[in-house]
C-alpha atoms as a PDB file:
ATOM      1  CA  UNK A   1      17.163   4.234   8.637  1.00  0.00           C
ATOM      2  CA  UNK A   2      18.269   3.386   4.749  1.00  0.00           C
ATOM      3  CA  UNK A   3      21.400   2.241   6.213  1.00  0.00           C
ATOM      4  CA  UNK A   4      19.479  -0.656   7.860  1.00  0.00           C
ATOM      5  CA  UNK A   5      18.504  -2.231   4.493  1.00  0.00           C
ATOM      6  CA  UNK A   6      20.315  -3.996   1.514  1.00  0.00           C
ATOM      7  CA  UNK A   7      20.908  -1.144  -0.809  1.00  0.00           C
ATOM      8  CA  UNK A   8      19.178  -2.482  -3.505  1.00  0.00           C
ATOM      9  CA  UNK A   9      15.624  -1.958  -1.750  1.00  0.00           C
ATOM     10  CA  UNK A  10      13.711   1.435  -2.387  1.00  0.00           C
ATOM     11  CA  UNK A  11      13.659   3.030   1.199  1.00  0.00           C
ATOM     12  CA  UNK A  12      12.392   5.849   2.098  1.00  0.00           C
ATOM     13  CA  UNK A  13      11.949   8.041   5.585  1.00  0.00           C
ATOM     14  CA  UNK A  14       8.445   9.685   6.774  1.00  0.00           C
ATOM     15  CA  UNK A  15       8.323  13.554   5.189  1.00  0.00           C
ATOM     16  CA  UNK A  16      10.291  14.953   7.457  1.00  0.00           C
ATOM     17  CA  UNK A  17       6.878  17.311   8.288  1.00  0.00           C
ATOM     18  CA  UNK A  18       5.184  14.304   9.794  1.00  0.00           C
ATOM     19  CA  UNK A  19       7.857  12.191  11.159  1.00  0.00           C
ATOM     20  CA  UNK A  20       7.257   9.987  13.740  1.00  0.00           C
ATOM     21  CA  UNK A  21       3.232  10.473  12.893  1.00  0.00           C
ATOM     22  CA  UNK A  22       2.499   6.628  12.650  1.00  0.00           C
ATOM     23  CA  UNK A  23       0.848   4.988  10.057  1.00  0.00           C
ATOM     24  CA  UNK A  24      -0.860   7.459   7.797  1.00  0.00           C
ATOM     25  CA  UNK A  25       2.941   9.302   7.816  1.00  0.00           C
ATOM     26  CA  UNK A  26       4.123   6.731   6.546  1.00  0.00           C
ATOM     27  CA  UNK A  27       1.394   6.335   3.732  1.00  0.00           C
ATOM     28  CA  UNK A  28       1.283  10.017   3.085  1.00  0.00           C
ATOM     29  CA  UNK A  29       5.289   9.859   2.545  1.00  0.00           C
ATOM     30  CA  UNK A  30       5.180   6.582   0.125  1.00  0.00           C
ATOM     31  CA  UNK A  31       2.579   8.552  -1.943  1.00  0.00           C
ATOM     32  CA  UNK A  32       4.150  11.906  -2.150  1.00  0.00           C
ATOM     33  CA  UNK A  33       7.221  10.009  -2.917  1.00  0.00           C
ATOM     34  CA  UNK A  34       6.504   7.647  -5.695  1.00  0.00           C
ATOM     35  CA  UNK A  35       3.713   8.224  -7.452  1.00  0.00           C
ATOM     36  CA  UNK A  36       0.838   5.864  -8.902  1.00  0.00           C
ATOM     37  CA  UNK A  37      -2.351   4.953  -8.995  1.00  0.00           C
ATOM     38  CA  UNK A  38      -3.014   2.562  -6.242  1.00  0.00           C
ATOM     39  CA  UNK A  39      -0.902   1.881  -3.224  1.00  0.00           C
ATOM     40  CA  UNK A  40      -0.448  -1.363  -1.195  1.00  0.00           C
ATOM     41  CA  UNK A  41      -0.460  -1.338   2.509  1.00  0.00           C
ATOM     42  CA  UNK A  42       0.356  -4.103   4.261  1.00  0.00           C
ATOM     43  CA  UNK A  43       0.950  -4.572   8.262  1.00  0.00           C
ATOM     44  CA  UNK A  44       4.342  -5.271  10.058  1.00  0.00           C
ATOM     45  CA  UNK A  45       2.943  -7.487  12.343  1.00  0.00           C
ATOM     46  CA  UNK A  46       1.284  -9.837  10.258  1.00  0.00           C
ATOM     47  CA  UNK A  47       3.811 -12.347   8.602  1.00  0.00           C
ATOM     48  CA  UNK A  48       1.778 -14.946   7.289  1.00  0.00           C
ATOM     49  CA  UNK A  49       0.301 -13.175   4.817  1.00  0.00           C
ATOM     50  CA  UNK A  50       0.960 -14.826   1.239  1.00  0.00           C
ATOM     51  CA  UNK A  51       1.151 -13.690  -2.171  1.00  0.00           C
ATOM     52  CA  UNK A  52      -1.465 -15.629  -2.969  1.00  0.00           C
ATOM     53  CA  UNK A  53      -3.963 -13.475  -0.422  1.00  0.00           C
ATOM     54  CA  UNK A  54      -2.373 -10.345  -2.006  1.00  0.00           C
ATOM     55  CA  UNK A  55      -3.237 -11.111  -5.290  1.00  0.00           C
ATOM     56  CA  UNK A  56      -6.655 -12.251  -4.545  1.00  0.00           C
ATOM     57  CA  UNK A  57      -7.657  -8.929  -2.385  1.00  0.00           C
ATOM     58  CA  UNK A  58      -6.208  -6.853  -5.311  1.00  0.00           C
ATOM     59  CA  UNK A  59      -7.993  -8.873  -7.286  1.00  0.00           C
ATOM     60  CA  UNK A  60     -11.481  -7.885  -5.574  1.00  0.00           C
ATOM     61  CA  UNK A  61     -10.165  -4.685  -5.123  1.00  0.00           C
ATOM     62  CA  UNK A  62     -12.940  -1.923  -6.274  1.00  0.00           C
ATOM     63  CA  UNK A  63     -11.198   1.178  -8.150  1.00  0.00           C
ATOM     64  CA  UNK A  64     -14.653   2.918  -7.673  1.00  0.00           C
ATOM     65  CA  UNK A  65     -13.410   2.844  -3.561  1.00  0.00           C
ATOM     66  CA  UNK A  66     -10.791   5.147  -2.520  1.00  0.00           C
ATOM     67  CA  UNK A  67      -9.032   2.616   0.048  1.00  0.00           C
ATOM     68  CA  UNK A  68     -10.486  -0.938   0.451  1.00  0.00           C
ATOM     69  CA  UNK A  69      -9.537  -2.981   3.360  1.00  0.00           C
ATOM     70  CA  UNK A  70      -9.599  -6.499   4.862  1.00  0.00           C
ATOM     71  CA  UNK A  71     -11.944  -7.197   7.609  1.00  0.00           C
ATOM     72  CA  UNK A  72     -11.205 -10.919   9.613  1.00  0.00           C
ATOM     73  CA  UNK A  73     -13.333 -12.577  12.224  1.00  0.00           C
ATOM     74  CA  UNK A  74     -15.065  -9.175  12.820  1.00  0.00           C
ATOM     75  CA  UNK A  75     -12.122  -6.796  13.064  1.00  0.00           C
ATOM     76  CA  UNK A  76     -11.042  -4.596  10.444  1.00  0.00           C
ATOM     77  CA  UNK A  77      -7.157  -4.540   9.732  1.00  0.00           C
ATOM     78  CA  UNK A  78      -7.115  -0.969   8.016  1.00  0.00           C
ATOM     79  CA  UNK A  79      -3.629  -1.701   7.554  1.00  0.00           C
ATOM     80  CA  UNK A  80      -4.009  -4.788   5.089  1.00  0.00           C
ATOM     81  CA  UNK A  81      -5.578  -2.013   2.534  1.00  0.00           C
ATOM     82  CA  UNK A  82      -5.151  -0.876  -1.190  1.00  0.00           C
ATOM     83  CA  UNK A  83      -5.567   2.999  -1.534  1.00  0.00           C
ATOM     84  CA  UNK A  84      -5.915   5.364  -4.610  1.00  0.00           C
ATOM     85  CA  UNK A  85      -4.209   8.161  -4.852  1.00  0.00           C
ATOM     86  CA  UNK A  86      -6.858  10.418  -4.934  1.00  0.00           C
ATOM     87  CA  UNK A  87      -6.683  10.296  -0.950  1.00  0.00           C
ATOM     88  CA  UNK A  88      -3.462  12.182  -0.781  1.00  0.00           C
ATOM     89  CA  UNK A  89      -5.066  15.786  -0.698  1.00  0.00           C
ATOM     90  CA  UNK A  90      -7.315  14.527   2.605  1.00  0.00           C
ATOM     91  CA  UNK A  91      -4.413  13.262   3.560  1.00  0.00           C
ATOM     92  CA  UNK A  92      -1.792  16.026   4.055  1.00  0.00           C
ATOM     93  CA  UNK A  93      -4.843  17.878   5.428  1.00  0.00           C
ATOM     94  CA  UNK A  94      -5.282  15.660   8.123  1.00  0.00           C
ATOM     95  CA  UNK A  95      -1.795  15.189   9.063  1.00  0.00           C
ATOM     96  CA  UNK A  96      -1.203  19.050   9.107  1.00  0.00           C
ATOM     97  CA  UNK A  97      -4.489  19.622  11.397  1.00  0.00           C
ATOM     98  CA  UNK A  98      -2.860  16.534  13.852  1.00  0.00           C
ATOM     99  CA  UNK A  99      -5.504  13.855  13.047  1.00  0.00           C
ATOM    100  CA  UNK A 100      -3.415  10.863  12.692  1.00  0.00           C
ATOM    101  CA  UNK A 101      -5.937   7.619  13.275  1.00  0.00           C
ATOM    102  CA  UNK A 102      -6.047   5.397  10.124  1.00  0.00           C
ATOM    103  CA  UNK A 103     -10.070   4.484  11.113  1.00  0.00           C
ATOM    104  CA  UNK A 104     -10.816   7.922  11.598  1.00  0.00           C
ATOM    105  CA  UNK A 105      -9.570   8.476   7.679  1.00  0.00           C
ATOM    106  CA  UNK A 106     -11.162   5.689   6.985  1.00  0.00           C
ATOM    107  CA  UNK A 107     -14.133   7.009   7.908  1.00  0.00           C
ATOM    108  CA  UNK A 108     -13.732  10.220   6.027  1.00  0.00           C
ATOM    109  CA  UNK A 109     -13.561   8.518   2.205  1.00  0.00           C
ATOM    110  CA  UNK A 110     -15.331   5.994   0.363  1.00  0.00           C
ATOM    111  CA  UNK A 111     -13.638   2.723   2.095  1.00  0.00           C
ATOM    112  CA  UNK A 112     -14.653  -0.823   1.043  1.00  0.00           C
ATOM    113  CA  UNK A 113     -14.420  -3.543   4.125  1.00  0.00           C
ATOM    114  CA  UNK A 114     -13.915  -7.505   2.171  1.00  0.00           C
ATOM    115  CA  UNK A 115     -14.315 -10.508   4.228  1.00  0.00           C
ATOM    116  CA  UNK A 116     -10.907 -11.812   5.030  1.00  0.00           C
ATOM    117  CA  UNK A 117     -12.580 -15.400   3.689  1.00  0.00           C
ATOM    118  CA  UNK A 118     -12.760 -13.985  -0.100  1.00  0.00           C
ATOM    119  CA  UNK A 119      -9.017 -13.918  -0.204  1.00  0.00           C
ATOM    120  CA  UNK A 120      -8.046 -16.794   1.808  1.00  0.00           C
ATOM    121  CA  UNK A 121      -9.167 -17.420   5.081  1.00  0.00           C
ATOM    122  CA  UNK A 122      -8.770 -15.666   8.748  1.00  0.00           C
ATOM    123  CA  UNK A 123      -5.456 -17.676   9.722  1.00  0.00           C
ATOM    124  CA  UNK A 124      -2.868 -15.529   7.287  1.00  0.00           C
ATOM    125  CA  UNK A 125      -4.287 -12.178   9.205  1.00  0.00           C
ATOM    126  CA  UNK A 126      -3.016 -13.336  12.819  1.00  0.00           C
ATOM    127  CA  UNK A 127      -1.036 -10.482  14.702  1.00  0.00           C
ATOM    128  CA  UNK A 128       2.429 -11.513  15.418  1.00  0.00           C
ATOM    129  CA  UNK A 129       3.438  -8.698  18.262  1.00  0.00           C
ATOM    130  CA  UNK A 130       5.681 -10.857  20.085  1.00  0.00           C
ATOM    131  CA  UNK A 131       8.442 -14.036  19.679  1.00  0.00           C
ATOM    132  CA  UNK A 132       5.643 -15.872  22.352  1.00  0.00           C
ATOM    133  CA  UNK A 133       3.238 -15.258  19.416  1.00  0.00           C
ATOM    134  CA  UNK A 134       4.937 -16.311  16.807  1.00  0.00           C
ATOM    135  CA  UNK A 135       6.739 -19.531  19.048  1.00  0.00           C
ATOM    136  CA  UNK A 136       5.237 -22.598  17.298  1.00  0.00           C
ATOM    137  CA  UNK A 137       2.759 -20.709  14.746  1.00  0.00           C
ATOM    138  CA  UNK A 138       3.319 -21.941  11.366  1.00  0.00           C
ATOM    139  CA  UNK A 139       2.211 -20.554   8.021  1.00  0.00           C
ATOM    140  CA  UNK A 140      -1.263 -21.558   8.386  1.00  0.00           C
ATOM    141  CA  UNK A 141      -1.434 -20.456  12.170  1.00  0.00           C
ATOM    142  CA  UNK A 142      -1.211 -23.523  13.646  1.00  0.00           C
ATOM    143  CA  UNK A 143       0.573 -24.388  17.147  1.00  0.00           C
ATOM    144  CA  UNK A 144       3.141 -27.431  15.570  1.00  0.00           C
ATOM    145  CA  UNK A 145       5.742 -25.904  13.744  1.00  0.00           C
ATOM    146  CA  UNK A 146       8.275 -23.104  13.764  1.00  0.00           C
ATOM    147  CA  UNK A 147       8.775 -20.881  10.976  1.00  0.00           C
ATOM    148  CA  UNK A 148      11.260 -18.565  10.574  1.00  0.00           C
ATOM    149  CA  UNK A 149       9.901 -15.198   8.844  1.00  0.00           C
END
């Protein structure tokens, strides 16, 4: 997998214990690895998010909350989320007893859900699973232009 990216870039592969897990193996790995305080998570699939929507949902961001999330149009995206590190205990728990939804986590620690309008507006969360999807969407999610990403 590191062999995929510029060499430059900090890569790293799922704890081999959990490999292959999804999501939360993947979270679980980048905290074990490098430790902080707080850890980004942002989705794959969703390209048009900006800086500028980063910075404002980090902004918002309560430290009191052991992950806060975005919520857009009335779906949470648990995957557009800032968690503490406190979590990583649960964590390995739950990945060791098998439970491997991010919701069901979710559901287990304090988790904060902000409107997706407080940091800039339901377009920059659109899922992009497909080339059809992302054929003629633009930054802002509109059907003119072609971006590349």
């Amino acid at each position: 997998m590191k062999g995929r990216f510029p060499g430059n870039l900090d890569v790293i592969s799922d704890n081999p214990n959990f490999a292959g897990n999804g999501p939360l193996a993947g979270i679980y790995t980048a905290m074990s690895e490098r430790p902080a305080r707080q850890y980004l998570v942002l989705p794959c699939d969703m390209p048009f998010i900006s800086a500028s929507e980063t910075a404002a949902f980090m902004d918002l961001a309560s430290e009191k909350m052991d992950i806060t999330a975005i919520s857009a149009d009335g779906h949470n995206i648990p995957l557009f989320s800032l968690w503490n590190a406190g979590v990583l205990d649960l964590l390995e728990t739950d990945l060791e007893n098998g439970q491997l939804r991010v919701m069901e986590f979710m559901e287990k620690v304090q988790t904060e859900w902000l409107d997706s309008s407080a940091v800039g507006g339901f377009d920059a969360f659109r899922n992009i699973n497909t080339p059809d999807h992302l054929k003629g969407a633009d930054e802002h999610g509109s059907e003119t232009h072609t971006r590349p990403i």
